[in-house]
PDB file of N, CA and C in Angstrom:
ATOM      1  N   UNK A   1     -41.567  55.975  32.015  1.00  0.00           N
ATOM      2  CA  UNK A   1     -42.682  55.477  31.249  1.00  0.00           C
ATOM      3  C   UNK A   1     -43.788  56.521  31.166  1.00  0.00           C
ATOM      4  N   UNK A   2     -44.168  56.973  32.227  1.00  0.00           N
ATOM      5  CA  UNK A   2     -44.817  58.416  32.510  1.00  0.00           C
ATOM      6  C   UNK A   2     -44.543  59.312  31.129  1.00  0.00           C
ATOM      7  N   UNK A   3     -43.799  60.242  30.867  1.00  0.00           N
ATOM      8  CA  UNK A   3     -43.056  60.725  30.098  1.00  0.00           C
ATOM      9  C   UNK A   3     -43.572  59.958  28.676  1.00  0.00           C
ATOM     10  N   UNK A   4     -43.256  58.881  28.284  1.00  0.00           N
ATOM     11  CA  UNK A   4     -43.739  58.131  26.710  1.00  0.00           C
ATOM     12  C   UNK A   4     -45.033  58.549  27.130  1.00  0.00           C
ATOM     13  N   UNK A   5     -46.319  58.181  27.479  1.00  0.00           N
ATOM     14  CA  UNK A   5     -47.377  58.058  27.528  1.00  0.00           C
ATOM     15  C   UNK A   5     -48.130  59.427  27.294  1.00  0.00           C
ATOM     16  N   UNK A   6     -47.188  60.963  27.298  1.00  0.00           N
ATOM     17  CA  UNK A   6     -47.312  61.836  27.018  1.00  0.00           C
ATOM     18  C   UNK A   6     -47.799  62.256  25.566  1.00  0.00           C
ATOM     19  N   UNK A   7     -46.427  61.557  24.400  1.00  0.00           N
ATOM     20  CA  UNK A   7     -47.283  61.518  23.153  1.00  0.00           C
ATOM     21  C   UNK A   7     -48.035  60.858  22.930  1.00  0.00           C
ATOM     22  N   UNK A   8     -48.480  61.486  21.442  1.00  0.00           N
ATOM     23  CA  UNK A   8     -49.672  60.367  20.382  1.00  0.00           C
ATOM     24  C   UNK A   8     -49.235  59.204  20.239  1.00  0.00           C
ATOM     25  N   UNK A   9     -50.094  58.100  20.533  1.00  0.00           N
ATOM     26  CA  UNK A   9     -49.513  56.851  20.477  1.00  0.00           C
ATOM     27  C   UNK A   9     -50.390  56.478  19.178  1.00  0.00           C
ATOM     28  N   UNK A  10     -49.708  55.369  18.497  1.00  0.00           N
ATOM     29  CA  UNK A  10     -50.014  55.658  16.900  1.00  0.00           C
ATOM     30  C   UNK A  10     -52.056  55.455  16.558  1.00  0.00           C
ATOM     31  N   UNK A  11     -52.497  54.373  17.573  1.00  0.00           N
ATOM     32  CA  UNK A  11     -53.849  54.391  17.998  1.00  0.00           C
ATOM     33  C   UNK A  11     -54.912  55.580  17.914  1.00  0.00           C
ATOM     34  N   UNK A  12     -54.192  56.438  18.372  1.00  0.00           N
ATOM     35  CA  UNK A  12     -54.557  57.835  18.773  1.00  0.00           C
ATOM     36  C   UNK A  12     -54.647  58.584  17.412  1.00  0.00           C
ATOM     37  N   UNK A  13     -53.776  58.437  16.872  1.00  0.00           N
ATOM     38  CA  UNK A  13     -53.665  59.053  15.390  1.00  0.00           C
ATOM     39  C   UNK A  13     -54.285  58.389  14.560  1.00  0.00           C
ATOM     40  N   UNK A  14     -54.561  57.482  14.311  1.00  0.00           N
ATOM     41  CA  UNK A  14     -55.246  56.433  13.505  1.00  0.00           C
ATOM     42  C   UNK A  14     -56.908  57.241  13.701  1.00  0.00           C
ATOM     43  N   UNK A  15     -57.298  57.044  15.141  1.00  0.00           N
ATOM     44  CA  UNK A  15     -58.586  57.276  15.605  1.00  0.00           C
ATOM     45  C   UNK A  15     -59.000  58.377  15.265  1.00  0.00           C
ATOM     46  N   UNK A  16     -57.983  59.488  15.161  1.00  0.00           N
ATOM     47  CA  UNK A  16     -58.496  60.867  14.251  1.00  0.00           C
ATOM     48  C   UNK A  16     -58.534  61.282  13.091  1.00  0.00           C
ATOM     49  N   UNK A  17     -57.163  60.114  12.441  1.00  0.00           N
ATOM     50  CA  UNK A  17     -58.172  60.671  11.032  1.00  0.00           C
ATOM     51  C   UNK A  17     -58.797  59.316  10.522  1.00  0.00           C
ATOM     52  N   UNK A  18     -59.339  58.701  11.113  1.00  0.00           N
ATOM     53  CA  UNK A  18     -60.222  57.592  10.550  1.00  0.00           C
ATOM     54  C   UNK A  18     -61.324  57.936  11.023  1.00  0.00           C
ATOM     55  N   UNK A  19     -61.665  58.364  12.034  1.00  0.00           N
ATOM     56  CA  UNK A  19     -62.854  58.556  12.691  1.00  0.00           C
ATOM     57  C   UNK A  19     -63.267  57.765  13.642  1.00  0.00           C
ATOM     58  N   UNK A  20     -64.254  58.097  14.536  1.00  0.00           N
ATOM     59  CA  UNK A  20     -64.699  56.967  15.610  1.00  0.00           C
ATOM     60  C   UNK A  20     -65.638  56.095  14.857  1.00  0.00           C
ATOM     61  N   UNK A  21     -66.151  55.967  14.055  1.00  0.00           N
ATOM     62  CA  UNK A  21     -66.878  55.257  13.473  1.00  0.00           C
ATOM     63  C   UNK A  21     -66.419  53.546  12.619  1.00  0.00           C
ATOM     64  N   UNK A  22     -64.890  53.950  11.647  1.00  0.00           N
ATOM     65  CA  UNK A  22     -64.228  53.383  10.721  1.00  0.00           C
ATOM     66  C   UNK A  22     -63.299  53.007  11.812  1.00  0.00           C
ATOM     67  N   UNK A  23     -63.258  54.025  12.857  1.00  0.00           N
ATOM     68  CA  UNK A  23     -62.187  52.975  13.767  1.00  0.00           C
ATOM     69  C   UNK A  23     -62.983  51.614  14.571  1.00  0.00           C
ATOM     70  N   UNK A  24     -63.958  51.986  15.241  1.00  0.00           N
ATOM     71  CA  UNK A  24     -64.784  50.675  15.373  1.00  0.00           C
ATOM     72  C   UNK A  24     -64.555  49.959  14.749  1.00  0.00           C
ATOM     73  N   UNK A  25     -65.151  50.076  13.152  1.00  0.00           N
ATOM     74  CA  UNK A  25     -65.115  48.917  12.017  1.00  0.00           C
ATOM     75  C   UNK A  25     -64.186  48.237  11.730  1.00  0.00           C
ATOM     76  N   UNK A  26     -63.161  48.965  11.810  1.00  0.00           N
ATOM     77  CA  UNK A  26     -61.484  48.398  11.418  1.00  0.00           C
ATOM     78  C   UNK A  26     -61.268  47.490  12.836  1.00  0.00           C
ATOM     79  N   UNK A  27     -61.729  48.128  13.549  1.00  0.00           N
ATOM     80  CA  UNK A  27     -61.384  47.089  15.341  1.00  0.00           C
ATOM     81  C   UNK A  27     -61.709  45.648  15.021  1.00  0.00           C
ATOM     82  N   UNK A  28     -63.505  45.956  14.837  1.00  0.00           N
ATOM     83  CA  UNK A  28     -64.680  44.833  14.852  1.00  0.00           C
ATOM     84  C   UNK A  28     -63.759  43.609  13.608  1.00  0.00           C
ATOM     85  N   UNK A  29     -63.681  44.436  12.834  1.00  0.00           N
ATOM     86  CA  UNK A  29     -63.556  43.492  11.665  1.00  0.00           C
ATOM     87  C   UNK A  29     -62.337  42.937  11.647  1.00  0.00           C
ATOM     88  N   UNK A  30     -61.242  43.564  12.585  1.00  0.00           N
ATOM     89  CA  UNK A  30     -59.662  42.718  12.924  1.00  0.00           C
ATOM     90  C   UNK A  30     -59.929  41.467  14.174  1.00  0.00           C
ATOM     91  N   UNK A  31     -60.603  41.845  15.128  1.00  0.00           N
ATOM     92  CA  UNK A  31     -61.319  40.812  15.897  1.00  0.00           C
ATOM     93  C   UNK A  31     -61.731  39.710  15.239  1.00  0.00           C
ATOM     94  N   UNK A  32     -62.652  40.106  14.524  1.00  0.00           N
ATOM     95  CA  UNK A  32     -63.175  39.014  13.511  1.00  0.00           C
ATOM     96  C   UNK A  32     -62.346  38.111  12.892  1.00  0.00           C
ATOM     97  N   UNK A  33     -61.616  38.274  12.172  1.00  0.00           N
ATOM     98  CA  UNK A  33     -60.278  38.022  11.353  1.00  0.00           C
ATOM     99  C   UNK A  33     -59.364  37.240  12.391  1.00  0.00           C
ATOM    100  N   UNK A  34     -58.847  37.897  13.462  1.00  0.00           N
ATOM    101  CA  UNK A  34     -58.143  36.820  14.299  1.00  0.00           C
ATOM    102  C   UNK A  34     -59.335  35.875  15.159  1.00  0.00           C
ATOM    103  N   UNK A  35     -59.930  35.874  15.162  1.00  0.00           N
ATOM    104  CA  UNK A  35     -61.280  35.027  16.053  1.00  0.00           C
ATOM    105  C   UNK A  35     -61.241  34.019  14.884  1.00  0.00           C
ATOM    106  N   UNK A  36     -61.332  34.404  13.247  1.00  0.00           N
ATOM    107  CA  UNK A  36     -61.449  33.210  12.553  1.00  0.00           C
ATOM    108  C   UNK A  36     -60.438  32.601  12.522  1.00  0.00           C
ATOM    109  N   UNK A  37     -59.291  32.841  12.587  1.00  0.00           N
ATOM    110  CA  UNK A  37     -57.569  32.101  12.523  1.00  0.00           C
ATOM    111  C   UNK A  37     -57.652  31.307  13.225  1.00  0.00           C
ATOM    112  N   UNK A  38     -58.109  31.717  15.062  1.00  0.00           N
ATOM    113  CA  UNK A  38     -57.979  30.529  16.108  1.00  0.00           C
ATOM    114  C   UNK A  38     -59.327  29.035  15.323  1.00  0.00           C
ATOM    115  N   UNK A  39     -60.388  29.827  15.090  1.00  0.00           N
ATOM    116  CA  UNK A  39     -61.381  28.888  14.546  1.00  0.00           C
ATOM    117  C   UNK A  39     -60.736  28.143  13.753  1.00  0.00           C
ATOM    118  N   UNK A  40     -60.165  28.120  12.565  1.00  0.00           N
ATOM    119  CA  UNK A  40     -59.496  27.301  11.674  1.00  0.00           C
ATOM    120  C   UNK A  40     -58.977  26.211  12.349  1.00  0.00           C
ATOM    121  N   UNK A  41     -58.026  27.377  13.534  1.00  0.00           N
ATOM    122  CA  UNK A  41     -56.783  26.008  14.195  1.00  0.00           C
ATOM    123  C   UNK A  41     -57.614  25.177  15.112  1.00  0.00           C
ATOM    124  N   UNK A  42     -58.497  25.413  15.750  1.00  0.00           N
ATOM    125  CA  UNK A  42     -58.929  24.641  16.823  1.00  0.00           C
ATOM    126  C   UNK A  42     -60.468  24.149  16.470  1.00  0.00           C
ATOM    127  N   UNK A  43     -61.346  24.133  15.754  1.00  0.00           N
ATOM    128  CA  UNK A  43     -62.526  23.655  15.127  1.00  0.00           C
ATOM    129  C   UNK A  43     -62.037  22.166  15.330  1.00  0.00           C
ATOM    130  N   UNK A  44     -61.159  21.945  13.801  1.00  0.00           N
ATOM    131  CA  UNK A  44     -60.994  21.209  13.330  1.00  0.00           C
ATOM    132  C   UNK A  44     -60.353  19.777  14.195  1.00  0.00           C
ATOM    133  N   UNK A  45     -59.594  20.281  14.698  1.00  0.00           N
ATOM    134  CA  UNK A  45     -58.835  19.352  16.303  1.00  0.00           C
ATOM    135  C   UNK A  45     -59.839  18.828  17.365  1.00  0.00           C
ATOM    136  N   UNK A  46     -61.092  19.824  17.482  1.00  0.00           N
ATOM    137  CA  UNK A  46     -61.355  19.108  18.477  1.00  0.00           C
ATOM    138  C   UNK A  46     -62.407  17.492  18.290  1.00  0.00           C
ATOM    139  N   UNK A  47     -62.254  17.307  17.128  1.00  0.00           N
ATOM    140  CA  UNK A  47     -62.000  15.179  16.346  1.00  0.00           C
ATOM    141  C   UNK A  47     -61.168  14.705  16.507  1.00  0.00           C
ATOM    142  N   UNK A  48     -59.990  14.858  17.122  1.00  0.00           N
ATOM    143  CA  UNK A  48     -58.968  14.814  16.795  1.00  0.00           C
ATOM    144  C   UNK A  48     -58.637  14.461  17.990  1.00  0.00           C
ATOM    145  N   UNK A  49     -58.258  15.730  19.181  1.00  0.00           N
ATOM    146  CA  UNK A  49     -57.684  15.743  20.303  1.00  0.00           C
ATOM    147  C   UNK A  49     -59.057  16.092  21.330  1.00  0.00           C
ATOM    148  N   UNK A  50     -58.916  15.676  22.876  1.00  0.00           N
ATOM    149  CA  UNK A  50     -60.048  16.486  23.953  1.00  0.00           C
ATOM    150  C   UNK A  50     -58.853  17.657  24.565  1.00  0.00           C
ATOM    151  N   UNK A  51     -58.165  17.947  23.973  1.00  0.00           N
ATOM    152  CA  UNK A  51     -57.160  19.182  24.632  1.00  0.00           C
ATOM    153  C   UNK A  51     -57.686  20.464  23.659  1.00  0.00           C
ATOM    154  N   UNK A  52     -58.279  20.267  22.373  1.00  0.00           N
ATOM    155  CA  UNK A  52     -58.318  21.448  21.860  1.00  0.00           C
ATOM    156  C   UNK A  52     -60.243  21.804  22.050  1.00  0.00           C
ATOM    157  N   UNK A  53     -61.177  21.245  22.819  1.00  0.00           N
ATOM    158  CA  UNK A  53     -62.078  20.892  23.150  1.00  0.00           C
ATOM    159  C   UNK A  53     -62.482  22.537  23.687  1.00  0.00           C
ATOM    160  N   UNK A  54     -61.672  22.443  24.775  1.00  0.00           N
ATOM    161  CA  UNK A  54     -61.780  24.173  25.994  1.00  0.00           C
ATOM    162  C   UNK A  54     -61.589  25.287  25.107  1.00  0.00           C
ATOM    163  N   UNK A  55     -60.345  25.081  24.183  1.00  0.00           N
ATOM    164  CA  UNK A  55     -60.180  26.518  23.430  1.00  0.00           C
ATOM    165  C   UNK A  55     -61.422  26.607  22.070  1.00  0.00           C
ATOM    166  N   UNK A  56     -62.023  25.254  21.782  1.00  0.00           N
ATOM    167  CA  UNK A  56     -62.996  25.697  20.810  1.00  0.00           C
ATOM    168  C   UNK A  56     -64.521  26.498  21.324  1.00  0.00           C
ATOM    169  N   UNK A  57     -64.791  25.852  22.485  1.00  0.00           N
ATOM    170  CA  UNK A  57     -66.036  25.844  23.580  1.00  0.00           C
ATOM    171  C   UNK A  57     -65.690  27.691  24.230  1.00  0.00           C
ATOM    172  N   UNK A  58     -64.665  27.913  24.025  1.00  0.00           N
ATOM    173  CA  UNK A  58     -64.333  29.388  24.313  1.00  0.00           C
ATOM    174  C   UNK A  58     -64.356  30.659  23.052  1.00  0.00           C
ATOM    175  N   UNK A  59     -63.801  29.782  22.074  1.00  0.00           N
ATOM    176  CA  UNK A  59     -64.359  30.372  20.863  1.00  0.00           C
ATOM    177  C   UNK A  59     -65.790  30.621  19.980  1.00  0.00           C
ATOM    178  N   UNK A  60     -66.343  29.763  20.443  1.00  0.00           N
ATOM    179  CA  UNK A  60     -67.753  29.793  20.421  1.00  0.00           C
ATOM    180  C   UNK A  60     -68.152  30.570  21.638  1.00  0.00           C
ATOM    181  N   UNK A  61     -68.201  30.327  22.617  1.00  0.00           N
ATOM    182  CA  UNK A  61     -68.776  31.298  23.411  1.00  0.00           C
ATOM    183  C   UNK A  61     -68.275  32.732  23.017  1.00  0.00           C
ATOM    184  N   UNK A  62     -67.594  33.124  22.900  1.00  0.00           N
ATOM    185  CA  UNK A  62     -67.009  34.792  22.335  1.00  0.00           C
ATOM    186  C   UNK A  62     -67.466  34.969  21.333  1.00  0.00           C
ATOM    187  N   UNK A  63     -67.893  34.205  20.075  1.00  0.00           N
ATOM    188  CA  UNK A  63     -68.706  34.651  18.929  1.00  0.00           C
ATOM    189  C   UNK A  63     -70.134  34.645  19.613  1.00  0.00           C
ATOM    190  N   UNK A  64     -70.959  33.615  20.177  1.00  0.00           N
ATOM    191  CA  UNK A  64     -71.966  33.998  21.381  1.00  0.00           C
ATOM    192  C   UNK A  64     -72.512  34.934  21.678  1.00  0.00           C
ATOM    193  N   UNK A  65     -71.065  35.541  22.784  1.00  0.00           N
ATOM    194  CA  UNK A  65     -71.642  36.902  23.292  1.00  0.00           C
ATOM    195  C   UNK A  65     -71.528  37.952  22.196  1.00  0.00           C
ATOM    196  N   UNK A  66     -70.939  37.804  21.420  1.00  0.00           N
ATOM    197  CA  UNK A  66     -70.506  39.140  20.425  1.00  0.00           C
ATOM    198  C   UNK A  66     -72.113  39.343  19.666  1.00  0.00           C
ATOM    199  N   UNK A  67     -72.187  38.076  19.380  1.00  0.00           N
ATOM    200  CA  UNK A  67     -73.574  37.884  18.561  1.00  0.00           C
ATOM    201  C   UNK A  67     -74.938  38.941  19.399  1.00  0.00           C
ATOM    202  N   UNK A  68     -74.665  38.025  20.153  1.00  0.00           N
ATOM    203  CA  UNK A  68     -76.171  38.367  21.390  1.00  0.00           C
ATOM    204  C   UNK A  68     -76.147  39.856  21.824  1.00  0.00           C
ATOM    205  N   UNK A  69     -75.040  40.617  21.813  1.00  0.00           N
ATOM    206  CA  UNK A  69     -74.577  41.605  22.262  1.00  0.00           C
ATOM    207  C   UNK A  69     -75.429  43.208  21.105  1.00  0.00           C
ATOM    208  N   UNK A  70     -74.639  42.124  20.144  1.00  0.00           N
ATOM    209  CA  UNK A  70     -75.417  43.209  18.814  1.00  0.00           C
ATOM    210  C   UNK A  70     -76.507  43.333  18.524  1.00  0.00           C
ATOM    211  N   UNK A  71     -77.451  41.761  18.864  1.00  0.00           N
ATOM    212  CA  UNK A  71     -78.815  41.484  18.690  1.00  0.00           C
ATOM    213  C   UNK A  71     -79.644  42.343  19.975  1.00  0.00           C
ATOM    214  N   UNK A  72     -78.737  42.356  21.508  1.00  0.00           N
ATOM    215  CA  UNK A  72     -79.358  43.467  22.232  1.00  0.00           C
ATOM    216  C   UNK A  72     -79.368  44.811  21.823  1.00  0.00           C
ATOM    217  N   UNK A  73     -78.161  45.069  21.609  1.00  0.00           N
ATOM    218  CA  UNK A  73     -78.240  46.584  21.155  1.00  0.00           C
ATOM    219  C   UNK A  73     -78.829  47.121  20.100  1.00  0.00           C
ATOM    220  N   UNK A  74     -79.775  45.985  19.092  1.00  0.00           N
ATOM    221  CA  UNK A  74     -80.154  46.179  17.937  1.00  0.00           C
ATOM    222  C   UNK A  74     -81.764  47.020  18.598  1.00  0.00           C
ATOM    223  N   UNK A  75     -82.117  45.713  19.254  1.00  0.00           N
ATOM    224  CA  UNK A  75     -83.511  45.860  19.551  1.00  0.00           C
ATOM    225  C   UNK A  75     -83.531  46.888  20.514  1.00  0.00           C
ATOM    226  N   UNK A  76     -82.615  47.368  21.142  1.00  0.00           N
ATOM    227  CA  UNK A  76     -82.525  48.683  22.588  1.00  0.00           C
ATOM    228  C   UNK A  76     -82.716  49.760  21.132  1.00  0.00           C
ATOM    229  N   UNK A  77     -82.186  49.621  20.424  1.00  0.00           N
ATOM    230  CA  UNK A  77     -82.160  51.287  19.619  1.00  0.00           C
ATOM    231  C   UNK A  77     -83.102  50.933  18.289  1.00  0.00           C
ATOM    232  N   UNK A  78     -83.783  50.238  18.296  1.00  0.00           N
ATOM    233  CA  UNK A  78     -85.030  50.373  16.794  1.00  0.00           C
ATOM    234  C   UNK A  78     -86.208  49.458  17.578  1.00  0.00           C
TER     235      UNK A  78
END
């Protein structure tokens, strides 16, 4: 396994010619995208069922911190 970990793993290549910048964005904005999929599935359920209750209350909290996170780092740098 040692040995694989030697080459470019396709991440790696992506990150250079996209840049560190567009690679963020492409990250942020795939996060986003699957964060809304689970939202779809589990929003809506928790009227429904108290089992899908924890995974919505977790999904909200992770948009939360993501939120609060940016709103710190906004005000640390302007």
């Amino acid at each position: 396994m040692h040995s694989c970990s030697r080459w470019p793993r396709p991440p790696d290549v992506a990150l250079r010619k996209l840049g560190a910048r567009r690679w963020r964005g492409l990250h942020t904005a795939g996060s986003y995208y699957i964060w809304l999929i689970f939202a779809f599935s589990y929003f809506p359920r928790v009227s429904e069922s108290a089992e899908a209750v924890p995974f919505a209350a977790i999904l909200a909290m992770v948009l939360l911190l993501r939120i609060a996170r940016r709103v710190r780092k906004a005000s640390e740098s302007g």
